[in-house]
Protein backbone atom coordinates (compact mmCIF):
# COMPACT_ATOMS: atom_id res chain seq x y z
CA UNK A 1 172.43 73.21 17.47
CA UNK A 2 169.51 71.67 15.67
CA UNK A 3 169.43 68.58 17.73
CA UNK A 4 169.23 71.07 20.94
CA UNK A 5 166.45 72.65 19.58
CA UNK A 6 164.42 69.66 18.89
CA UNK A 7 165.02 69.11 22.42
CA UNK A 8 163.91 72.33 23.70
CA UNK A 9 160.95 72.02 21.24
CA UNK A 10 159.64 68.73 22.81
CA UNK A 11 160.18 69.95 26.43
CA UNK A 12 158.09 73.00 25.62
CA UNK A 13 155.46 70.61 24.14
CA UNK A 14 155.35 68.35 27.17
CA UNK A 15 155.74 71.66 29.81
CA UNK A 16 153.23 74.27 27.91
CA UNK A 17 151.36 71.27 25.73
CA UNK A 18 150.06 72.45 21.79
CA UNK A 19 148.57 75.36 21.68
CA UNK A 20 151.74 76.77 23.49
CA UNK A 21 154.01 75.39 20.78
CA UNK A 22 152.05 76.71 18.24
CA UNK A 23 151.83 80.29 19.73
CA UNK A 24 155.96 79.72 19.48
CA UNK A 25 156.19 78.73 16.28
CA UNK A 26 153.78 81.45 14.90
CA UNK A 27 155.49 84.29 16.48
CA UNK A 28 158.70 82.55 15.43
CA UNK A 29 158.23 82.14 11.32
CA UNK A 30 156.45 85.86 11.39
CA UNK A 31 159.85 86.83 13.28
CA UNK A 32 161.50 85.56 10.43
CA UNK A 33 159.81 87.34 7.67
CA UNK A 34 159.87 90.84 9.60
CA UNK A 35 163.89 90.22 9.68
CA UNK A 36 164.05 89.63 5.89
CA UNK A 37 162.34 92.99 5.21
CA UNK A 38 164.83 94.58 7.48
CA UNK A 39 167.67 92.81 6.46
CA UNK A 40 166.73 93.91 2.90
CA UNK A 41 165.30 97.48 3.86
CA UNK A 42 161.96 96.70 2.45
CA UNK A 43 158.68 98.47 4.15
CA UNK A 44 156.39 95.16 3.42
CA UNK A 45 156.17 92.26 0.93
CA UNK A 46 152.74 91.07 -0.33
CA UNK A 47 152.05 87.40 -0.37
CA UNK A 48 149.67 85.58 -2.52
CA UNK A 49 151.12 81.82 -2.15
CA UNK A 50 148.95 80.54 0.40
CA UNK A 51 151.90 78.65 1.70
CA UNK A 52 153.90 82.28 2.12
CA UNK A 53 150.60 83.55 3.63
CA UNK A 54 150.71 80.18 5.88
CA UNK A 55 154.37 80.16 7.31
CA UNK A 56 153.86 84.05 8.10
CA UNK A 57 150.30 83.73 9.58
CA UNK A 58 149.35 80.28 10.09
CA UNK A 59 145.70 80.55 8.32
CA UNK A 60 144.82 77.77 5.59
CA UNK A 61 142.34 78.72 3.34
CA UNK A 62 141.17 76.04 0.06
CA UNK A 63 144.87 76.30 -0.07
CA UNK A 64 145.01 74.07 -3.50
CA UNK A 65 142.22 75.89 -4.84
CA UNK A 66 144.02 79.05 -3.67
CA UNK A 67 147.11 78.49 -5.21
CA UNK A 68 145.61 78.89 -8.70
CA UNK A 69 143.17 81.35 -8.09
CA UNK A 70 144.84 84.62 -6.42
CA UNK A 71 141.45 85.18 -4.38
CA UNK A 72 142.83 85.75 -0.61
CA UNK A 73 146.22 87.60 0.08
CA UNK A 74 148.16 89.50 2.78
CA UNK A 75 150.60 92.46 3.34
CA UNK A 76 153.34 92.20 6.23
CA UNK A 77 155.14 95.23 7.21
CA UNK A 78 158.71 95.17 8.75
CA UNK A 79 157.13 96.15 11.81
CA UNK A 80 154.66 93.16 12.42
CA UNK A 81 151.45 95.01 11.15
CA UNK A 82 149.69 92.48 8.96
CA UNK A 83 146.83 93.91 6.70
CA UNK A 84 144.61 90.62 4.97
CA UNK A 85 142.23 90.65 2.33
CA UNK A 86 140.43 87.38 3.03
CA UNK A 87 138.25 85.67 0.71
CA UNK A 88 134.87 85.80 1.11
CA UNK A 89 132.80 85.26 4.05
CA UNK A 90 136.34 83.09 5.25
CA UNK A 91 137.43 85.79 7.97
CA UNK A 92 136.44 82.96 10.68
CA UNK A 93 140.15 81.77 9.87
CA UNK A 94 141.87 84.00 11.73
CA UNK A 95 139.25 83.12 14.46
CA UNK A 96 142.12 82.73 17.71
CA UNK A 97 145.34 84.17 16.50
CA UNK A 98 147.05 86.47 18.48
CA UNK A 99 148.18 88.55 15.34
CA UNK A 100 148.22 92.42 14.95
CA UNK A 101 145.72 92.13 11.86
CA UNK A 102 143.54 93.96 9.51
CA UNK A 103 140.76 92.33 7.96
CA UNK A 104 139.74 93.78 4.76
CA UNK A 105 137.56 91.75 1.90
CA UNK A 106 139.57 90.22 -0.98
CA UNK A 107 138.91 91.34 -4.79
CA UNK A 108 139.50 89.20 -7.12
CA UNK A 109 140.34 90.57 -10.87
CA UNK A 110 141.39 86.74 -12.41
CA UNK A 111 139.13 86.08 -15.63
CA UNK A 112 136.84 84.15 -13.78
CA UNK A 113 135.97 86.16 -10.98
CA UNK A 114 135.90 89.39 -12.99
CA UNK A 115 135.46 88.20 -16.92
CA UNK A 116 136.28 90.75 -19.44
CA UNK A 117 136.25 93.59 -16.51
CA UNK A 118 139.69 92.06 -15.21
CA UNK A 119 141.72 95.33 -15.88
CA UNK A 120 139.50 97.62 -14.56
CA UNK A 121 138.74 95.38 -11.37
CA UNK A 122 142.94 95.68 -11.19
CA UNK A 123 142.33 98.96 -11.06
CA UNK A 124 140.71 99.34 -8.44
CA UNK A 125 142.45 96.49 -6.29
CA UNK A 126 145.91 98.57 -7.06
CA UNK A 127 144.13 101.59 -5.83
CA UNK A 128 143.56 100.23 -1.84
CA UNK A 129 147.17 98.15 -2.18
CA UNK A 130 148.82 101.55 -2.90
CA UNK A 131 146.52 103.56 -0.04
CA UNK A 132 147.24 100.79 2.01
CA UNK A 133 151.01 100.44 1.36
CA UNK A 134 151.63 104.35 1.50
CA UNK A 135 150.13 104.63 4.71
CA UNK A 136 152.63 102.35 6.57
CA UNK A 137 155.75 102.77 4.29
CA UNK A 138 157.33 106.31 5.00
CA UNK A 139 157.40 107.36 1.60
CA UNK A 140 159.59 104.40 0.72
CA UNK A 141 158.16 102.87 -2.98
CA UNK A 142 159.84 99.41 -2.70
CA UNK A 143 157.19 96.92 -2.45
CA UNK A 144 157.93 92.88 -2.60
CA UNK A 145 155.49 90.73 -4.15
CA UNK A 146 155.57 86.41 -4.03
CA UNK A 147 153.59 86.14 -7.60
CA UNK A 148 151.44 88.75 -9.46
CA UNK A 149 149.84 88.31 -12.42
CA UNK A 150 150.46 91.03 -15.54
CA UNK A 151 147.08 93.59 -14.88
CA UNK A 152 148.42 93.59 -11.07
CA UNK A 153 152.21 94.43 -11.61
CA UNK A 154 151.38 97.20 -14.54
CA UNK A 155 148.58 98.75 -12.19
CA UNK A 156 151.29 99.12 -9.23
CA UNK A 157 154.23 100.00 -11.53
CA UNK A 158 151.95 102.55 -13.41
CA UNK A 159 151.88 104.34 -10.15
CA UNK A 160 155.34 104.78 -9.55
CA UNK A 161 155.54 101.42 -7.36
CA UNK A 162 158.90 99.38 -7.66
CA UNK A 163 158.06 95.79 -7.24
CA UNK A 164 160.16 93.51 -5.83
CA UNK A 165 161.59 89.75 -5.61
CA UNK A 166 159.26 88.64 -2.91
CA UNK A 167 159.84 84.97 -3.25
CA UNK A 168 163.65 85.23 -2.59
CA UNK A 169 162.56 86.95 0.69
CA UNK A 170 160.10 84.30 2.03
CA UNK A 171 162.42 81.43 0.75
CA UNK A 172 165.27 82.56 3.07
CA UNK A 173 162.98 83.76 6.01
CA UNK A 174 161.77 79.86 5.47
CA UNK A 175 165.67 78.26 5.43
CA UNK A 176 165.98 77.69 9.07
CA UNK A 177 163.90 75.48 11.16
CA UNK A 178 162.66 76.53 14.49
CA UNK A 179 162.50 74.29 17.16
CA UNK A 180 158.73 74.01 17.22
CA UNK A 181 159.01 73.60 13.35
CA UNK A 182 160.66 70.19 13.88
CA UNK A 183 158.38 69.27 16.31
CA UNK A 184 155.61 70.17 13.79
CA UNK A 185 157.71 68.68 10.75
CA UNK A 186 157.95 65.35 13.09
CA UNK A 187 154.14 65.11 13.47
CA UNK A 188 153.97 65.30 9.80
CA UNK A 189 156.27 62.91 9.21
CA UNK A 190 154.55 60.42 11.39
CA UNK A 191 151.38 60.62 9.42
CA UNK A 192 153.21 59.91 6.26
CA UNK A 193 154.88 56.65 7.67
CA UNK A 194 151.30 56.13 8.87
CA UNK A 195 150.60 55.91 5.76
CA UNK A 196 153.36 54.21 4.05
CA UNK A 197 152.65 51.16 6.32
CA UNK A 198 149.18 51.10 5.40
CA UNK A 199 150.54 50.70 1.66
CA UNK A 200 153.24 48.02 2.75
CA UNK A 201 150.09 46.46 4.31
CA UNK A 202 148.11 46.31 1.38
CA UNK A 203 150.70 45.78 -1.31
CA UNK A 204 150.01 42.79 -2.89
CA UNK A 205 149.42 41.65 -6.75
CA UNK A 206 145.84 42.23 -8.60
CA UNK A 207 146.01 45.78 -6.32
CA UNK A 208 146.25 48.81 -8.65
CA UNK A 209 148.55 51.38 -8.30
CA UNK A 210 146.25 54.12 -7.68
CA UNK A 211 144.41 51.87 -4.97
CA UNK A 212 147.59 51.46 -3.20
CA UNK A 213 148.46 55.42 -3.54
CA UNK A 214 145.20 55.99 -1.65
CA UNK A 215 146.05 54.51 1.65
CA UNK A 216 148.51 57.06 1.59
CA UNK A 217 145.98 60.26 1.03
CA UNK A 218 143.21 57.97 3.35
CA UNK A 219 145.90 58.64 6.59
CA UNK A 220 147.29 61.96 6.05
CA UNK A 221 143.47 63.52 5.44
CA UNK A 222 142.31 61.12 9.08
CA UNK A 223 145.37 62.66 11.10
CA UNK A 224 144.57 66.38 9.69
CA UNK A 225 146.74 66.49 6.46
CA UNK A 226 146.32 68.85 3.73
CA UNK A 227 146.96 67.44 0.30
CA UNK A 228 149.36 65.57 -1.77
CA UNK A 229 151.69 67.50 -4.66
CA UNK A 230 152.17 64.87 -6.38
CA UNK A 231 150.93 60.89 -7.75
CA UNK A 232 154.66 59.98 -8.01
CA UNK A 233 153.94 55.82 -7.61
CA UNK A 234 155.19 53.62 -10.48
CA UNK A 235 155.61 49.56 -10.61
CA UNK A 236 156.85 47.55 -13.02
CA UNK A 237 158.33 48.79 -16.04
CA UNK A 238 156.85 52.33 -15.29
CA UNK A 239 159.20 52.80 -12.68
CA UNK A 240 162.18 53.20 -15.69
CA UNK A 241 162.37 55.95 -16.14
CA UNK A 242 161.16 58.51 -13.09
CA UNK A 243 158.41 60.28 -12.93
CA UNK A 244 155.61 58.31 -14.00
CA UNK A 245 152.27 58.78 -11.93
CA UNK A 246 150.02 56.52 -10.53
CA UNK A 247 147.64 54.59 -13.08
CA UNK A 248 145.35 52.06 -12.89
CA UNK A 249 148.12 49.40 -13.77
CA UNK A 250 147.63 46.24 -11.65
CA UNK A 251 150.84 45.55 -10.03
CA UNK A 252 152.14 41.97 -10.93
CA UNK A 253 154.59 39.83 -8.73
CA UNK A 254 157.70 40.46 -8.68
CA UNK A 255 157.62 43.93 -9.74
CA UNK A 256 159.35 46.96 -7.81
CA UNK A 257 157.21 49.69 -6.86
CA UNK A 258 158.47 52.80 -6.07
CA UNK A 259 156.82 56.56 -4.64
CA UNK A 260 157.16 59.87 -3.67
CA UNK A 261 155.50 60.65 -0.78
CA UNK A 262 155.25 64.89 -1.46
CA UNK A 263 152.54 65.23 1.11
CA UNK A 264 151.46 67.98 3.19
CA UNK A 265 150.46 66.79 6.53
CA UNK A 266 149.24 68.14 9.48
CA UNK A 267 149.92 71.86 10.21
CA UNK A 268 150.91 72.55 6.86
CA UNK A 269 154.59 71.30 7.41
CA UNK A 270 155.53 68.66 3.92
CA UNK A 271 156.81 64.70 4.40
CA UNK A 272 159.12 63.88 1.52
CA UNK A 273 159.75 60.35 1.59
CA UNK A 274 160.44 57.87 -1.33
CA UNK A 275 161.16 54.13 -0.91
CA UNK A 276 161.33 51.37 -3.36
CA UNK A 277 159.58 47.85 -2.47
CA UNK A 278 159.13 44.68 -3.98
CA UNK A 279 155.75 43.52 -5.03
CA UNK A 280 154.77 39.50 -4.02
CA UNK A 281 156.59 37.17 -1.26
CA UNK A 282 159.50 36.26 -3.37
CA UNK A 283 162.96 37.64 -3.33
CA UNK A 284 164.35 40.80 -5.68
CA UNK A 285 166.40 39.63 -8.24
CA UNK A 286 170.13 40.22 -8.97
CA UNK A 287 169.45 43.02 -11.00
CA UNK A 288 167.16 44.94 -8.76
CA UNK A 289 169.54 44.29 -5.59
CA UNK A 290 172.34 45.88 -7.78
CA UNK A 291 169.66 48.63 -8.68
CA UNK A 292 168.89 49.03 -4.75
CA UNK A 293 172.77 48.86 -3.32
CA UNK A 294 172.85 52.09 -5.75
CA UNK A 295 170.35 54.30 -4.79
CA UNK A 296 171.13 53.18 -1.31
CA UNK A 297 174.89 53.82 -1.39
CA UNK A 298 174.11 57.24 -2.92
CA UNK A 299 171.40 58.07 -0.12
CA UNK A 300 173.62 57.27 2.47
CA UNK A 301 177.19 58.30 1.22
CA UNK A 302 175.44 62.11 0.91
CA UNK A 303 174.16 62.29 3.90
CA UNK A 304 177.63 61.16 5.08
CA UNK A 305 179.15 63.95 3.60
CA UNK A 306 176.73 66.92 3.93
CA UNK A 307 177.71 69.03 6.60
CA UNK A 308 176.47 72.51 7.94
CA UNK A 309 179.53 75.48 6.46
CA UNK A 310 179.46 73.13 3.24
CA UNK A 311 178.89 75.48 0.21
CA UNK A 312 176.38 73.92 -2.57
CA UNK A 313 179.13 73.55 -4.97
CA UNK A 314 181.21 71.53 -2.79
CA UNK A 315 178.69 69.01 -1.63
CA UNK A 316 177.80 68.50 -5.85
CA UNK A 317 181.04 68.44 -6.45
CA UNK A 318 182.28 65.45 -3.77
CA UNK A 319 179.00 64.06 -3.68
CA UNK A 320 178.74 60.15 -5.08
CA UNK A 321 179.35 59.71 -8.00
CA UNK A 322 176.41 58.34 -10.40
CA UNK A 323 178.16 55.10 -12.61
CA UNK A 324 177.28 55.49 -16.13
CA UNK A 325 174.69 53.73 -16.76
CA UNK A 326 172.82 55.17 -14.87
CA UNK A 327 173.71 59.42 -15.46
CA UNK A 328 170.88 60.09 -18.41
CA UNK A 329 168.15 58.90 -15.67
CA UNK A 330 169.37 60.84 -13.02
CA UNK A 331 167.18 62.28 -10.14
CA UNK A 332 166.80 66.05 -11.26
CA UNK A 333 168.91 67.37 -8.17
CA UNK A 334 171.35 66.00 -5.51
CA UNK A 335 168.94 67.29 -2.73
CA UNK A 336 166.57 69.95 -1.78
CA UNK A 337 165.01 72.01 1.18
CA UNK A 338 162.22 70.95 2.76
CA UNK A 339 159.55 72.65 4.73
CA UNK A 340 156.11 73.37 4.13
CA UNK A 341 157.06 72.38 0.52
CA UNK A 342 159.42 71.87 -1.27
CA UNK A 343 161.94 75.03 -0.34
CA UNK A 344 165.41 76.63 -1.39
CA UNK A 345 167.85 75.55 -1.87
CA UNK A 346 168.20 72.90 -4.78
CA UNK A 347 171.44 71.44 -5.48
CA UNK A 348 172.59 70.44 -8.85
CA UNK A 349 174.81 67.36 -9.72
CA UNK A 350 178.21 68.19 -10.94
CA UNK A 351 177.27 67.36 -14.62
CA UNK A 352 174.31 70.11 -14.53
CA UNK A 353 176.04 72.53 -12.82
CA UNK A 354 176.76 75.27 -15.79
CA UNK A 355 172.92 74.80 -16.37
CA UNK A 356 170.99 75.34 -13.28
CA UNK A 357 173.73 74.71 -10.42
CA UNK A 358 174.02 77.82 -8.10
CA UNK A 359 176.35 78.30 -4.88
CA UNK A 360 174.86 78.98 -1.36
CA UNK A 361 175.77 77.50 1.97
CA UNK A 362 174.69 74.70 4.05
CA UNK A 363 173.36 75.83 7.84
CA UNK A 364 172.45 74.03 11.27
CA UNK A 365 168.55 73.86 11.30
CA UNK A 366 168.36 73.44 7.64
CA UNK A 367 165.91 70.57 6.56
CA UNK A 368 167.27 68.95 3.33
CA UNK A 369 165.82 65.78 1.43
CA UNK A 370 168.94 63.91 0.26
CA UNK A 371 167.61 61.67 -3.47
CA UNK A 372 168.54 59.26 -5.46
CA UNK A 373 166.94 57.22 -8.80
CA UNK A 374 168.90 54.82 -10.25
CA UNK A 375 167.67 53.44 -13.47
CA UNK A 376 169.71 52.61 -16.52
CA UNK A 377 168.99 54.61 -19.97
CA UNK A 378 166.48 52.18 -21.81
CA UNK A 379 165.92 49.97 -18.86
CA UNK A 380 162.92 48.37 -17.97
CA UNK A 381 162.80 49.22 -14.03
CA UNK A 382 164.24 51.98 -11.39
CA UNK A 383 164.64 52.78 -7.70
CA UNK A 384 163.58 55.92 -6.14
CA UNK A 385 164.89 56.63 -2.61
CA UNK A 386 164.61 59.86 -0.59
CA UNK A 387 165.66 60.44 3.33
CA UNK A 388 164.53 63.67 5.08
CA UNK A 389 166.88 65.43 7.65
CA UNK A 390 167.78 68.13 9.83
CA UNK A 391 171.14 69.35 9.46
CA UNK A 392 172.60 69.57 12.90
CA UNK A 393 176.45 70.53 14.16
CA UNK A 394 177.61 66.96 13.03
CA UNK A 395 175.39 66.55 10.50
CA UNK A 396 172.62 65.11 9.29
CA UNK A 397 169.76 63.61 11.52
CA UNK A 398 166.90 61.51 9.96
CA UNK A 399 163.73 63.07 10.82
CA UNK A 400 162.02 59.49 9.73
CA UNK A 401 162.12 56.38 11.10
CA UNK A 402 160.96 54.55 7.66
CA UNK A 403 163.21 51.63 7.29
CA UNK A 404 165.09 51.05 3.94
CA UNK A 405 164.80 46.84 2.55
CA UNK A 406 168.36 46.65 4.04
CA UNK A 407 167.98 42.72 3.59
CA UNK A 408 168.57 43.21 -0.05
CA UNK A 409 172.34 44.97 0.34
C-alpha cells in the first residue's frame, strides 16, 4: 500500500540517510522504464524531454533551456545499457552515478545550432543513432522516441527505422510512485509551502502581484528548486475567469487572490498547490464565502470519492457536480497526475467527456492533484483550489499540510 511505502521510504532515509535513498529511487524509476520496453517488446526508446531523461537517469541539465532546444539526449535499452549524448563540455553531470553509461557528445541540427545546414547535420546525427541502435537491438527496427522534430524522424524512417510512441511509454513507467519518490515528492512539497507562507506573510495591499509571486520562486531556488511552469497568480477581478498570470496589478483590500503553485522543487519532483486568500484584515464577503464553500466542497467531495480500482469514467461521472453558474468557467479537468510534472492521466468532467475524456484506471501509489475553480460566467472574481495526494488502499492521502481558510465555510 502507498501509505506502507512512505513508511518504508522514511525508515530507509533515517537507517541508510540521502544518498542511500537516492541510489533507491534511481535504480527504481530506470527499473520502471526497462519494464515498459519489455512489456511492449521494444529494444530502446530515445528521450529528448529532459524530464524523461531525468526520471530515467537523474541528470539535470539547463533543463528549461533544454526543453526547447533538443541539444542533450539519451538512449535506454531494455536491458539497462544507457548510451548519452551530452551537451557540450556538461559530461561532469553524470559525475557519481552508478549507471551503466556511454558518454558520447551531443549534435545539435535545430536552426540555431546548425542554420541552413540543419538537414544535413540530421544526417549525420541519424547516422550514429542508427549504428548505435543496431548494435544493441538484435535486428529488431522498432525504435521509441519522446519528441523528434521533422529532419530527425524522416532521417530514421528513411532508413527503414519504425518510430515509435515514446511518450506513452515513459508516462506509464512514471504512473506509480516509489517509496523514495514520495519521500522526494514530500521534500518538494515542503519547499512550496515554504514558500506559500512567505506569500501569506507578505500579502498585504500596495504589494503587486508579481512581487508577491516571487517569494514563491525566492524559496524553492534557496532550498534547491528548479523552476516554475507557470505565473498562474490573479487578484481582484483577474481572478474571473482562470488563467490569468501574474502582472504588475497592485492588489487592493478586499480582493481574493488566488495561484497555482506548478513548481519544480528540489530533485526534480513538481508541488501543485493552489489556494485562494483574501487580501487586507477584513472578512470575505457573502459572495466570496459562497464562491469558497464551492471550490471547497468540490475539492473535498473528490477526494472522498476517488478510490484506487476506480476507472476514469466513473470517478467523472460521480464526481461533484459543478451548479450552473458556474460550468462555462470550469477548471479544464477533474484532476491530473502528478510527478515530476504534470503526468498521465487527465480526467475529463462528464460534460467534456465525448471531447477529450478517455478511460484508464485508478492505482495505489498513484499521485493525483484533485481541482477545482469556481467562478460564474461574466463574474467579476473566482476561486482556484488544488490538493495533492497519494492514492493509497483507502484512498486518498494529502501529501500537503497547506491549510484551506476553513473559517470562511
Amino acid at each position: 500500500m502507498a501509505g506502507d511505502r512512505l513508511s518504508e521510504a522514511k525508515s530507509t532515509v533515517e537507517q541508510g540517510g540521502k544518498e542511500a535513498l537516492l541510489r533507491d529511487v534511481r535504480a527504481s524509476r530506470l527499473a520502471r522504464v526497462q519494464a515498459q520496453l519489455r512489456a511492449h517488446d521494444v529494444p530502446a526508446i530515445l528521450l529528448y524531454d529532459p524530464v524523461n531523461i531525468r526520471y530515467a537517469t537523474d541528470t539535470s541539465n539547463m533543463q528549461v533551456w533544454a526543453g526547447r532546444n533538443p541539444a542533450r539526449y539519451i538512449m535506454v535499452f531494455a536491458d539497462g545499457r544507457i548510451i548519452a549524448w551530452e551537451f557540450h563540455s556538461s559530461e561532469h553531470v553524470w559525475d557519481g552515478l552508478n549507471l551503466d553509461v556511454e558518454l558520447r557528445h551531443a549534435l545539435s541540427w535545430t536552426f540555431f545550432n546548425a542554420g541552413h545546414e540543419a538537414e544535413r547535420r540530421a544526417q549525420v546525427w541519424a547516422a550514429e543513432i542508427i549504428d548505435v541502435f543496431r548494435k544493441h537491438a538484435a535486428g529488431d527496427q522498432r525504435l521509441a522516441v519522446d519528441r523528434l522534430d521533422p529532419f530527425g524522424s524522416a532521417c530514421l524512417e528513411k532508413q527503414g527505422i519504425t518510430l515509435l510512441d515514446g511518450q506513452a511509454l515513459m508516462e506509464t513507467a512514471r504512473l506509480i510512485k516509489s517509496p523514495g519518490e514520495l519521500v522526494l515528492i514530500g521534500e518538494s512539497l515542503r519547499t512550496a509551502e515554504t514558500g506559500i507562507a512567505r506569500m501569506r506573510r507578505e500579502l498585504r495591499p500596495g504589494i503587486t502581484e508579481n512581487e508577491l509571486w516571487a517569494h514563491l520562486h525566492f524559496e524553492n531556488i534557496r532550498h534547491g528548486g528548479e523552476w516554475i511552469e507557470t505565473r498562474l497568480l490573479a487578484s481582484g477581478d483577474r481572478t474571473n475567469p482562470w488563467m490569468h498570470e501574474c502582472s504588475s496589478r497592485v492588489l487592493m483590500d478586499g480582493d481574493l487572490l488566488a495561484f497555482d503553485t506548478d513548481m519544480v522543487g528540489p530533485h526534480g519532483y513538481c508541488s501543485d498547490i493552489s489556494r485562494t486568500w483574501l487580501v487586507g484584515d477584513g472578512r470575505p464577503s457573502d459572495e466570496q464565502r459562497a464562491l469558497y464553500e464551492h471550490a471547497y466542497a468540490q475539492v473535498h467531495y473528490n477526494m472522498e470519492l476517488l478510490r484506487p480500482g476506480m476507472t476514469f469514467r466513473e470517478f467523472s461521472e460521480k464526481a461533484w457536480k459543478i451548479p450552473d453558474p458556474f460550468v462555462r468557467n470550469r477548471y479544464c479537468c477533474l484532476a491530473h497526475g502528478i510527478g515530476m510534472v504534470d503526468e498521465y492521466p487527465s480526467i475529463a468532467h462528464q460534460v467534456d467527456w465525448d471531447s477529450s475524456g478517455y478511460d484508464g484506471l485508478f492505482e495505489a501509489g498513484m499521485t493525483v492533484c484533485v481541482e477545482s475553480y469556481i467562478g460564474a460566467e461574466g463574474g467579476k472574481q473566482g476561486v482556484k483550489l488544488e490538493q495533492q495526494v497519494v492514492l493509497t488502499e483507502q484512498g486518498c492521502v494529502s501529501l500537503t499540510a497547506c491549510g484551506f481558510e476553513t473559517d470562511w465555510l
